[in-house]
Protein backbone atom coordinates (compact mmCIF):
# COMPACT_ATOMS: atom_id res chain seq x y z
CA UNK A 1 56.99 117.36 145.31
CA UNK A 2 53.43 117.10 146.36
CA UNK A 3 52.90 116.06 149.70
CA UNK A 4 49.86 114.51 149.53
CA UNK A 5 51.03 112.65 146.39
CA UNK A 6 53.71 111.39 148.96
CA UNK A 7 51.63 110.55 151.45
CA UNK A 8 49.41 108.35 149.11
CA UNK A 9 51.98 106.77 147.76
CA UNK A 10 53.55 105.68 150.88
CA UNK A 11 50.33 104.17 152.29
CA UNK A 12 49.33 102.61 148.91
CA UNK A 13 53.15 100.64 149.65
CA UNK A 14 51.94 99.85 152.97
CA UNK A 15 49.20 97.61 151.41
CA UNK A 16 46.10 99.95 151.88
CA UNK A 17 43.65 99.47 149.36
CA UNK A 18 40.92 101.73 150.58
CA UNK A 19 39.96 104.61 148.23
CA UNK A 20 42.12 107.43 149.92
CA UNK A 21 40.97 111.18 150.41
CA UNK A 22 42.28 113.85 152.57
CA UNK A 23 39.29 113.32 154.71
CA UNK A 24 40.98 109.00 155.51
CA UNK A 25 41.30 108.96 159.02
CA UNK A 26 44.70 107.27 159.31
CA UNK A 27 42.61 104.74 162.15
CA UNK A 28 40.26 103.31 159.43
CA UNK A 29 43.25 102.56 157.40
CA UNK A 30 44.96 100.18 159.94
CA UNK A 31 47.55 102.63 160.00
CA UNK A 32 47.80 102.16 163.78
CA UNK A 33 50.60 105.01 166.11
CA UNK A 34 53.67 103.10 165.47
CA UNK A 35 52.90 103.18 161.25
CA UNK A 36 51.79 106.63 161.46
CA UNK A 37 55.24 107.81 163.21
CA UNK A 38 57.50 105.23 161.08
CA UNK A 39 55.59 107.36 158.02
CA UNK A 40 56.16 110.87 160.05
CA UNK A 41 59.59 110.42 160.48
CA UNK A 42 60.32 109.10 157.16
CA UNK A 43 58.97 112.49 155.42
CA UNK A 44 60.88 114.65 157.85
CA UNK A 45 63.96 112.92 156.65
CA UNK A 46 62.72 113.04 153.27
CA UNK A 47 61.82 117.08 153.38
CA UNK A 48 64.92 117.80 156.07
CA UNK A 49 62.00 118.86 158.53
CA UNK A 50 61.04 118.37 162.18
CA UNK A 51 57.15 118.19 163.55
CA UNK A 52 56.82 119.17 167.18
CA UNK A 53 55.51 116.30 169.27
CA UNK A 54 52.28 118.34 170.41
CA UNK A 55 51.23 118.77 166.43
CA UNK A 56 51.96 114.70 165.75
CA UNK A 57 49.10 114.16 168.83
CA UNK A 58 46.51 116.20 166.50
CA UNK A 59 47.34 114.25 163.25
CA UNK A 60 44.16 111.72 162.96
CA UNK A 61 43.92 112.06 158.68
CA UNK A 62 45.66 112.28 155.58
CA UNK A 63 44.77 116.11 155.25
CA UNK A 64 46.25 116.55 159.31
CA UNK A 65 49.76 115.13 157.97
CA UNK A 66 49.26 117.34 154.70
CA UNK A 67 48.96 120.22 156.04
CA UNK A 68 51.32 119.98 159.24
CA UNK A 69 53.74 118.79 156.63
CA UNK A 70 53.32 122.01 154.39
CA UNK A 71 52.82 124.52 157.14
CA UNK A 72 56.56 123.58 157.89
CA UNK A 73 57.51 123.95 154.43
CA UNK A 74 56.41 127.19 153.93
């Protein structure tokens, strides 16, 4: 699975229709805290994976979840 693949996909279901890059700030998507940690906790279920609380304060774009997502993975 590709997380960024999974990410997109999720937000395209949330009704964004902005053109989406890693670069999206998850702000300028209307993707306001409450979204973005219904969305985090969904892919830790989804992977069996926990983010620590002090890494979900730095995630601002779609590359921040990426790559928090598949540090953990590794």
């Amino acid at each position: 699975m590709k997380i960024y693949d999974e990410i997109i996909k999720t937000l395209k279901a949330r009704g964004v229709k902005q053109s989406l890059t890693k670069n999206s700030r998850f702000q300028d998507l209307g993707i306001d805290s409450l979204d973005l940690m219904d969305m985090v906790i969904k892919m830790e279920k989804q992977l069996n994976i926990r983010i620590a609380d002090e890494d979900l304060l730095t995630i601002k774009t779609i590359g921040d979840l990426t790559n928090a997502l598949e540090k953990l993975l590794k």
